[in-house]
N, C-alpha and C. Protein backbone atom coordinates (compact mmCIF):
# COMPACT_ATOMS: atom_id res chain seq x y z
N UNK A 1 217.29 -118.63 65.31
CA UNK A 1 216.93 -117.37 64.69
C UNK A 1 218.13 -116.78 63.95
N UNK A 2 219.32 -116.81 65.12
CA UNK A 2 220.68 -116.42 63.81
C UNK A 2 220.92 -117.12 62.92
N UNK A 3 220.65 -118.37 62.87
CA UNK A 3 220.99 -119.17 61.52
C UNK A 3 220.07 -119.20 60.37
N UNK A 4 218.93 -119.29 60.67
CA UNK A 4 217.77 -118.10 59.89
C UNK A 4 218.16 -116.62 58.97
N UNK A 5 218.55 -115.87 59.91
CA UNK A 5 219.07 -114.74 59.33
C UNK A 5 220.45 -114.57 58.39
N UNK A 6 221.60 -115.84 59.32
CA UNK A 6 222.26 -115.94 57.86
C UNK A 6 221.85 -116.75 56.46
N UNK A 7 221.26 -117.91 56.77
CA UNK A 7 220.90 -117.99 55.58
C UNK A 7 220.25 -117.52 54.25
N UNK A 8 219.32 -117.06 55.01
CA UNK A 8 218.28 -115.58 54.63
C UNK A 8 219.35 -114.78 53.82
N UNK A 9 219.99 -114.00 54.64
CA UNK A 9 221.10 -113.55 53.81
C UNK A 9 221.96 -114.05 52.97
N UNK A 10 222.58 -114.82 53.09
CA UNK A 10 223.47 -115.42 51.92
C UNK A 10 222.39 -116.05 50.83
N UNK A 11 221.60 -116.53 51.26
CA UNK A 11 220.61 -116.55 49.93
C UNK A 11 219.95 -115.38 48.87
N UNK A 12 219.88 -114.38 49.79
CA UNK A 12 220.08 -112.78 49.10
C UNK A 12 220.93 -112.76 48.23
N UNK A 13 222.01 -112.63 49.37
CA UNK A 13 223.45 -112.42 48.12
C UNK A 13 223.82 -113.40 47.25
N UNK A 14 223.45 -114.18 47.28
CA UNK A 14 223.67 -115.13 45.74
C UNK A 14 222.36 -114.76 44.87
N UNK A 15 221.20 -114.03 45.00
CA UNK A 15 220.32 -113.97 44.15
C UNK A 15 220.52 -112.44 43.92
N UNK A 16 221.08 -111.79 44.29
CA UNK A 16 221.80 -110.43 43.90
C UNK A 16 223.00 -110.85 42.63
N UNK A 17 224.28 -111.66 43.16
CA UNK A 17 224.96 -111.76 42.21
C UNK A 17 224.82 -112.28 41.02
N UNK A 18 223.24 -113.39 41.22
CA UNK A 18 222.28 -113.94 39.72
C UNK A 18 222.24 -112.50 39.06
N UNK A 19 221.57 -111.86 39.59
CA UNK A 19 221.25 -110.84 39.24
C UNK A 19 222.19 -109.72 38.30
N UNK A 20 223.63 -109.50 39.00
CA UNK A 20 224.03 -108.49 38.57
C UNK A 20 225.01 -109.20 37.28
N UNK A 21 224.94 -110.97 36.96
CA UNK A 21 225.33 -110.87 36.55
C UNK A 21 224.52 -110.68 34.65
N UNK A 22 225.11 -110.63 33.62
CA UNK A 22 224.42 -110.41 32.23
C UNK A 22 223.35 -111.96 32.39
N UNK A 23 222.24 -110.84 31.88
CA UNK A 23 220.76 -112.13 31.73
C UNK A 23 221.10 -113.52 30.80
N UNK A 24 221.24 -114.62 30.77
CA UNK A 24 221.14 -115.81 30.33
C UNK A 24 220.25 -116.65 30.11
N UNK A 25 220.08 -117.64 28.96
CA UNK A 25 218.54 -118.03 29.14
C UNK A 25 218.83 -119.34 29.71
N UNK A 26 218.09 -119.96 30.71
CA UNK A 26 217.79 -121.23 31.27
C UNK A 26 218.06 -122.17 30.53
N UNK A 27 217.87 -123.28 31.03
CA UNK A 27 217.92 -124.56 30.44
C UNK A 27 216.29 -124.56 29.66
N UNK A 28 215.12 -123.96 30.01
CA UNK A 28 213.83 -123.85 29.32
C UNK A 28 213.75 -122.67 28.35
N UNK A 29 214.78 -122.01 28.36
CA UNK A 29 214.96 -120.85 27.13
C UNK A 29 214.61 -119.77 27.80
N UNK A 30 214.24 -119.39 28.74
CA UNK A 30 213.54 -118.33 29.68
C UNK A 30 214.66 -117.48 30.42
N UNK A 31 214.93 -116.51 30.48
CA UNK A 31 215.55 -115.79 30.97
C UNK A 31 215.88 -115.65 32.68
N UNK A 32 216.83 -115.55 33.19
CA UNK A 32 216.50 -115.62 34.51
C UNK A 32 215.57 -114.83 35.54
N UNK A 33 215.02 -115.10 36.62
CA UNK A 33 214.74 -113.86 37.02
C UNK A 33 215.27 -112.64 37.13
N UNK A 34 214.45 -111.36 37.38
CA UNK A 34 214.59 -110.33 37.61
C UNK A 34 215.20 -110.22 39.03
N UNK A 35 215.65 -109.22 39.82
CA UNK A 35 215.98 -109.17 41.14
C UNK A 35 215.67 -107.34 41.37
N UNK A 36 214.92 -106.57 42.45
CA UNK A 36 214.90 -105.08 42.64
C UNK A 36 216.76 -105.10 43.09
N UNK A 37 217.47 -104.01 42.16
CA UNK A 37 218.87 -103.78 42.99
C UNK A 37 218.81 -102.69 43.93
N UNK A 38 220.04 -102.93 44.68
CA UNK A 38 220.32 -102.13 46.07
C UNK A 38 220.11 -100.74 45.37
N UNK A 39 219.48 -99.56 46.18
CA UNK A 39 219.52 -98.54 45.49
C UNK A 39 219.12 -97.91 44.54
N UNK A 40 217.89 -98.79 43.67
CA UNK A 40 217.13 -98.11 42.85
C UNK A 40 215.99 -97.77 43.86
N UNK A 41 215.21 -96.67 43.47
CA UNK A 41 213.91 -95.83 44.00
C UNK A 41 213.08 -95.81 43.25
N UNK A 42 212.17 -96.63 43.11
CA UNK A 42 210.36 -97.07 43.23
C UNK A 42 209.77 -95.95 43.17
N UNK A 43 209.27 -95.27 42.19
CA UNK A 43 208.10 -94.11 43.18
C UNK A 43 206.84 -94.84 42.79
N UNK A 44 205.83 -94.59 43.79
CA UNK A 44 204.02 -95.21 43.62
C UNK A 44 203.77 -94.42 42.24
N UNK A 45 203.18 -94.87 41.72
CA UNK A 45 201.86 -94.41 40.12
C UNK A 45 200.56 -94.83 40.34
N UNK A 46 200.34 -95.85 40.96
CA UNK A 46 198.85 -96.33 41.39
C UNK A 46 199.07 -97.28 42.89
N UNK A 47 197.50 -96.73 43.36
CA UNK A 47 197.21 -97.86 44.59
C UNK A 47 195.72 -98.07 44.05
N UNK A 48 195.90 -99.50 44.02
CA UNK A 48 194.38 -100.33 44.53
C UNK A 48 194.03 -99.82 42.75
N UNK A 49 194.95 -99.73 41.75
CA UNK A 49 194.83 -100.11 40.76
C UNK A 49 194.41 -98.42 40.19
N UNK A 50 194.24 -97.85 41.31
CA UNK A 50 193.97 -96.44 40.33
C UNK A 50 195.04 -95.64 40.57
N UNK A 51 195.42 -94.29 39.73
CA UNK A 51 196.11 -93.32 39.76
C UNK A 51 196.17 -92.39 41.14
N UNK A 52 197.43 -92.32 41.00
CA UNK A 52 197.60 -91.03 42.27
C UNK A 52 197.00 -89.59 41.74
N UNK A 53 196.23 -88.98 42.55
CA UNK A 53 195.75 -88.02 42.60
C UNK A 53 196.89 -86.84 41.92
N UNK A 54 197.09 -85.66 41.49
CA UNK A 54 198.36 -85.27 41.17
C UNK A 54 199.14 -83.87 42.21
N UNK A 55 198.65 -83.75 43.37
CA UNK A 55 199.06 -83.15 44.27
C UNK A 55 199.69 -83.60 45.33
N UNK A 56 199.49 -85.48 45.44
CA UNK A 56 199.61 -86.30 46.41
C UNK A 56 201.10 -86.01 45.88
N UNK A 57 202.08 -86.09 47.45
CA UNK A 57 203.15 -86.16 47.82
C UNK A 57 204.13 -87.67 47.04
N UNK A 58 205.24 -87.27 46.53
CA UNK A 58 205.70 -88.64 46.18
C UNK A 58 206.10 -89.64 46.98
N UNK A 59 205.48 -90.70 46.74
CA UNK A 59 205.94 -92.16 47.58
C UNK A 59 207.10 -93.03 47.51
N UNK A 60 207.89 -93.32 47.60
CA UNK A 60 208.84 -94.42 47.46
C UNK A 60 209.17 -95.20 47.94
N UNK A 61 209.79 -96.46 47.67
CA UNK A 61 210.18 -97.54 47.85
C UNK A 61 211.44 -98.01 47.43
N UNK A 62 212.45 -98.60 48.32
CA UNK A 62 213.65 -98.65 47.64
C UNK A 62 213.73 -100.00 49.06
N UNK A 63 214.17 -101.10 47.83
CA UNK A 63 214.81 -102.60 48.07
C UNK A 63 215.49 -103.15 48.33
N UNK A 64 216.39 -103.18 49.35
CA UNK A 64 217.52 -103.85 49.45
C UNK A 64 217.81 -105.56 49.79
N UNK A 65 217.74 -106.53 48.72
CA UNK A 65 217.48 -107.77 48.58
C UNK A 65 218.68 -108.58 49.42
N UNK A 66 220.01 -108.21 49.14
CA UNK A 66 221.38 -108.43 50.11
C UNK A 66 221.06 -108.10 51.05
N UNK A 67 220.16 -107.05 52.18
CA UNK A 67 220.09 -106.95 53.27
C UNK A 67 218.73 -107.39 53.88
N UNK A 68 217.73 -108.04 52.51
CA UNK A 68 216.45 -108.33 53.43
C UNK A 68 215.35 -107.09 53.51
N UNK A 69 215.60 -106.00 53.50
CA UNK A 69 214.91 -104.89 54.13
C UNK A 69 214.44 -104.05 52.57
N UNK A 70 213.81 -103.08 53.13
CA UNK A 70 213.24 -102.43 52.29
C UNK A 70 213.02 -100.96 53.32
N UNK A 71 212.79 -99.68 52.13
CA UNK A 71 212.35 -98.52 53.07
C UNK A 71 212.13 -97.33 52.11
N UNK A 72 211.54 -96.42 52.55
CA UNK A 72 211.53 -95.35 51.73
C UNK A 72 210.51 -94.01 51.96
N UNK A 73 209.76 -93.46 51.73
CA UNK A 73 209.30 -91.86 51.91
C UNK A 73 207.69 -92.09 51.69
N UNK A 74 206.96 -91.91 52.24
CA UNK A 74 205.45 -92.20 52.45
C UNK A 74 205.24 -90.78 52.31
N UNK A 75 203.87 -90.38 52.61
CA UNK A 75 203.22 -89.06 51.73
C UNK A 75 203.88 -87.90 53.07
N UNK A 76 203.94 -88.35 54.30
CA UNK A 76 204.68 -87.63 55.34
C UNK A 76 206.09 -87.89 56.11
N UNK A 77 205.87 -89.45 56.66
CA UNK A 77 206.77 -89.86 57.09
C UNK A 77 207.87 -91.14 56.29
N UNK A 78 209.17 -91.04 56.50
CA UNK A 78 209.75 -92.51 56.28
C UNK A 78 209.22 -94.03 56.76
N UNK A 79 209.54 -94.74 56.24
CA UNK A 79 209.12 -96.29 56.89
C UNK A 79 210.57 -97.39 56.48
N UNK A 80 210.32 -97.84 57.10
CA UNK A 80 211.01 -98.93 56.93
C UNK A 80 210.53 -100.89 57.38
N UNK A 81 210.87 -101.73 56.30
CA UNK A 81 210.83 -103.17 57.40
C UNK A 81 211.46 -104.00 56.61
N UNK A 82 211.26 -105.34 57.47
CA UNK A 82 212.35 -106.39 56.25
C UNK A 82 211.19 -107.04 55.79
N UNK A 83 212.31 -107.96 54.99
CA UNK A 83 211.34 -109.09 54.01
C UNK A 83 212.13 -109.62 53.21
N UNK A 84 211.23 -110.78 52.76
CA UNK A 84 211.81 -112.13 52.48
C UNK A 84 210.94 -112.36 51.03
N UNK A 85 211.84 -112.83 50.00
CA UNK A 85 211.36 -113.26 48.48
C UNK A 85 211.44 -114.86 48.43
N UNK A 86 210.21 -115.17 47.97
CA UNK A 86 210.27 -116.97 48.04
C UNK A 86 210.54 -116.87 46.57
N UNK A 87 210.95 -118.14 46.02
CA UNK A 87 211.55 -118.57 44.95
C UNK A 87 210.42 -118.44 44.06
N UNK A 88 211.06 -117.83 42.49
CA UNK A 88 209.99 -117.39 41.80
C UNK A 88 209.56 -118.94 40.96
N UNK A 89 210.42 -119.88 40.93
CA UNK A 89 210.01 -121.09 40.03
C UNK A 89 208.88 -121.84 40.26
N UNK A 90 208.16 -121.27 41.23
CA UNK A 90 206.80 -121.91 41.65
C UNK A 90 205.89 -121.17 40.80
N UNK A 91 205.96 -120.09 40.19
CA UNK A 91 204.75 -119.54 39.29
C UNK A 91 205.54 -119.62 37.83
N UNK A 92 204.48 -119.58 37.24
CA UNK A 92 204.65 -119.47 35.39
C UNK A 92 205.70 -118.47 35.05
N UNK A 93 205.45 -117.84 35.65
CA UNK A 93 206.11 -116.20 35.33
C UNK A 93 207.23 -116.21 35.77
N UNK A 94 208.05 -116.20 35.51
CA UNK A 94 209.21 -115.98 36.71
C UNK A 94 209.75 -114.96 37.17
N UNK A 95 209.01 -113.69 36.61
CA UNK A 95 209.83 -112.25 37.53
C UNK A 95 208.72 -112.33 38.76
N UNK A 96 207.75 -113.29 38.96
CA UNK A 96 206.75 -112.99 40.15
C UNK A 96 207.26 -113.87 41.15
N UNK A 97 207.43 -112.90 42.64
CA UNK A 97 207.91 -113.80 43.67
C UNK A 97 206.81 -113.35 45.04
N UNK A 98 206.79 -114.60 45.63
CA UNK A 98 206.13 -114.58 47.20
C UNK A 98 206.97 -113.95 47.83
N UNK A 99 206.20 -113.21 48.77
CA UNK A 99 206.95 -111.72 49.37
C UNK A 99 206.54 -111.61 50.96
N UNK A 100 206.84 -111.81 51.92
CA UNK A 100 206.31 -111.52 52.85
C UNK A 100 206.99 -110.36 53.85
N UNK A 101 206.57 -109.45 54.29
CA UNK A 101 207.06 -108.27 55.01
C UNK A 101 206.38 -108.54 56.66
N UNK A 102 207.88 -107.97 57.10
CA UNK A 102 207.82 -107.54 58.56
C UNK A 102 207.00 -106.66 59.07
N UNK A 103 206.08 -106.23 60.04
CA UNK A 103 205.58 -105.13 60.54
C UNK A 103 206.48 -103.92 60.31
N UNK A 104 205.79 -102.99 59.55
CA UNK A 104 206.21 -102.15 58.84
C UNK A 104 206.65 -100.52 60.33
N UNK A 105 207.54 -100.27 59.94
CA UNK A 105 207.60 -99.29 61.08
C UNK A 105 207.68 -97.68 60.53
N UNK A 106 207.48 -97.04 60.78
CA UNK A 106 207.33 -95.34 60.25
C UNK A 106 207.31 -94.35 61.36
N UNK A 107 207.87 -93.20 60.78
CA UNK A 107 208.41 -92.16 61.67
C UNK A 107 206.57 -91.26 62.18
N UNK A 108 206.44 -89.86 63.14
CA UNK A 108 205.42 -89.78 63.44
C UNK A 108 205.41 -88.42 63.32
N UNK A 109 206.05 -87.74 61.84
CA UNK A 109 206.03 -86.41 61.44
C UNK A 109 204.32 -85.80 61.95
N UNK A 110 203.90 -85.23 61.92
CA UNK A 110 202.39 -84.82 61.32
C UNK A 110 202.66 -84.13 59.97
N UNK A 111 201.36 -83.79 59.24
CA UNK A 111 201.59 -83.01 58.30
C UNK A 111 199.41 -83.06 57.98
N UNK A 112 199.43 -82.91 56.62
CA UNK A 112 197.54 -82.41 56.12
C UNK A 112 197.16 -83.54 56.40
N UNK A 113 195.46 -83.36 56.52
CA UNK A 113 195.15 -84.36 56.96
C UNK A 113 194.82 -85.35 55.66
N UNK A 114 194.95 -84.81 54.53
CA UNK A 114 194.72 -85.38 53.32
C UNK A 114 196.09 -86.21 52.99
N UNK A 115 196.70 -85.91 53.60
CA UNK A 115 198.40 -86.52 53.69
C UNK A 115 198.47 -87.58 54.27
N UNK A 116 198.02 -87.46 55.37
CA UNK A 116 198.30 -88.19 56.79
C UNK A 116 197.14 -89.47 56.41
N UNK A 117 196.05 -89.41 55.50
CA UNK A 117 195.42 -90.18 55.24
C UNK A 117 195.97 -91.53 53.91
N UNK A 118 196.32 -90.36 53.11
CA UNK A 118 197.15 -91.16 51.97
C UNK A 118 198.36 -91.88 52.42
N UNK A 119 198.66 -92.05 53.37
CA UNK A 119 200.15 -92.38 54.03
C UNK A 119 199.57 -93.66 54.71
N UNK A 120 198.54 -93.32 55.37
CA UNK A 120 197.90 -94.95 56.29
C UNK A 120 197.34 -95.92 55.00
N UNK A 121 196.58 -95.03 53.93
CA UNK A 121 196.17 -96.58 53.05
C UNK A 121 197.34 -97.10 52.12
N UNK A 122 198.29 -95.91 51.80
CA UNK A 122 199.68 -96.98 51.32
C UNK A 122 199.90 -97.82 52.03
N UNK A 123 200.49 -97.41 53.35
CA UNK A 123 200.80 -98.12 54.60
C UNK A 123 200.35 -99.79 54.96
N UNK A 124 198.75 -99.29 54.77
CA UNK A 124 198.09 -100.47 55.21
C UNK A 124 197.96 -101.57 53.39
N UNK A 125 197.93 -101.19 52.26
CA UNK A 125 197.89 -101.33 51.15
C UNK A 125 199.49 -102.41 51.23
N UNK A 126 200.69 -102.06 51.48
CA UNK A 126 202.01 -102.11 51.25
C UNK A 126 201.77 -103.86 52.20
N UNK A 127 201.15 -103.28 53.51
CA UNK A 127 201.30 -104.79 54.79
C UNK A 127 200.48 -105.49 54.52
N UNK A 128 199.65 -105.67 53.23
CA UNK A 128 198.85 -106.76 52.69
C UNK A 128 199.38 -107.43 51.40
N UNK A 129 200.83 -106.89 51.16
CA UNK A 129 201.64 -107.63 49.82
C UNK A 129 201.57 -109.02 50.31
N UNK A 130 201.68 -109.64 49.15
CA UNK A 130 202.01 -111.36 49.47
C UNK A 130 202.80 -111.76 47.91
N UNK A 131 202.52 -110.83 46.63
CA UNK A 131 203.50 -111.21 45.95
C UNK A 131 204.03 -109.74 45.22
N UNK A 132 205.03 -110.04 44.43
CA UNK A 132 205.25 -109.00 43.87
C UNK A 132 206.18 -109.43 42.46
N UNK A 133 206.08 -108.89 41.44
CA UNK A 133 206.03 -108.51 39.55
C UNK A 133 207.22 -107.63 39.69
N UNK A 134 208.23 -108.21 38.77
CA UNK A 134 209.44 -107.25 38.57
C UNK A 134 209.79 -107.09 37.43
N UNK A 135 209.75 -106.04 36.20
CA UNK A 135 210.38 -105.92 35.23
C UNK A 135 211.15 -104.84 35.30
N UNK A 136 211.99 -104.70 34.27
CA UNK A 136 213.09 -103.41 34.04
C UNK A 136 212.85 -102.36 34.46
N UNK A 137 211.64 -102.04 34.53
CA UNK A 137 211.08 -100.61 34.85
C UNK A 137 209.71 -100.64 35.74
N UNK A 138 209.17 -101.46 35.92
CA UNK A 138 208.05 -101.45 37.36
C UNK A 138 208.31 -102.68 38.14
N UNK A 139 207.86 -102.51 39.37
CA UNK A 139 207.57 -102.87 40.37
C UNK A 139 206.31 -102.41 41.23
N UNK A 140 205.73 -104.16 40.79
CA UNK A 140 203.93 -104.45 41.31
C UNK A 140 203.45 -104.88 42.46
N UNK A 141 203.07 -104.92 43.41
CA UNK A 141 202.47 -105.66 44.72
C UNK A 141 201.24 -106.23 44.14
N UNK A 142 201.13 -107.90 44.91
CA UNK A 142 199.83 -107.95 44.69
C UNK A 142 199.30 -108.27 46.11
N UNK A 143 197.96 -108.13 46.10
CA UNK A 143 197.48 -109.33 47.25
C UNK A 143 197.04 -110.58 46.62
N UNK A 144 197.46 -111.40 47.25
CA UNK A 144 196.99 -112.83 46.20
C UNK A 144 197.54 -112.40 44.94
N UNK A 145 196.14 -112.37 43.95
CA UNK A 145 196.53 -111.98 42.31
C UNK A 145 195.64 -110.45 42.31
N UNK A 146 195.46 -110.03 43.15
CA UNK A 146 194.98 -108.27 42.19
C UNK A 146 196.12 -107.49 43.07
N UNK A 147 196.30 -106.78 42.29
CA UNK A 147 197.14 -105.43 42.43
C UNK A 147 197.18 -104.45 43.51
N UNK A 148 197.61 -104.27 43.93
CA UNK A 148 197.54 -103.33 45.27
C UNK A 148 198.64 -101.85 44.80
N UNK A 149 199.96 -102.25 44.46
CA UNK A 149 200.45 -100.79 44.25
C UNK A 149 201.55 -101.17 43.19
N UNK A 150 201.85 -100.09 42.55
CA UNK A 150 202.22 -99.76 41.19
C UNK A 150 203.58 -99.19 41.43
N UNK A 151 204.85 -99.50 41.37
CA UNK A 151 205.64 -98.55 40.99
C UNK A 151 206.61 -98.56 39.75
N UNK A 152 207.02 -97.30 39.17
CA UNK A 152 207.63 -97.31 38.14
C UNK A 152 209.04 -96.75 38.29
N UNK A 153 210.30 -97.02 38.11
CA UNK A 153 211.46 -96.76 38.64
C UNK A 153 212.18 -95.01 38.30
N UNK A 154 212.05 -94.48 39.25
CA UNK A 154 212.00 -93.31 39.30
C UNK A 154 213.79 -92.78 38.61
């Protein structure tokens, strides 16, 4: 399991430093992948392909690929879990990577019940990712191939 986790990690951090360094095109002319960096913040724009209501509380998501994990601000409470990016050279696309997340964990504020509702179908919406779409400015979940949640970099 520890040797798991370092590798895991050092495979992060070399796909971080792909990352941070200036984009290059491949040996197929294609640019490298994309990577989410440490410290940018995600906010939701759509779940399940439609628009957020415009009173709903802001959502976020913020990536940390060097550490595996991910976490951020749900309509009441924080969450947090880890996760793991499979190599994007298996699809056409190459900013799209297989994604699989840890049981997601979250704090147990209360708050409306219109809140407290929008917070469980992100919630449950977020623990059915299996891939996820990265360009300059959004970040997509899918299940399989349809869309589950939308974010645009806040």
């Amino acid at each position: 399991m520890k040797a798991t986790k370092t590798i895991i990690t050092m495979l992060f951090a070399l796909l971080l430093a792909a990352c941070s360094a200036p984009r290059q095109a491949t040996s197929a002319g294609a640019p490298p992948p994309l990577l989410p960096q440490k410290e940018q913040v995600w906010q939701l724009v759509r779940l399940h392909g439609r628009p957020l209501p415009p009173r709903q509380p802001v959502t976020t998501l913020v990536v940390n690929p060097d550490a595996g994990t991910a976490d951020g601000q749900a309509a009441c409470n924080t969450y947090s879990f880890s996760c793991t990016l499979g190599h994007p050279d298996q699809h056409l696309d190459a900013d799209y990577y297989d994604i699989r997340l840890s049981p997601i964990g979250s704090g147990s504020v209360g708050c409306s019940e219109a809140d407290m509702n929008a917070e469980q179908r992100y919630l449950a919406a977020l623990g059915r990712a299996t891939r996820l779409r990265l360009t300059a400015t959004t970040l997509t979940l899918y299940q399989k191939d349809r869309e589950i949640l939308y974010f645009e970099l806040q």
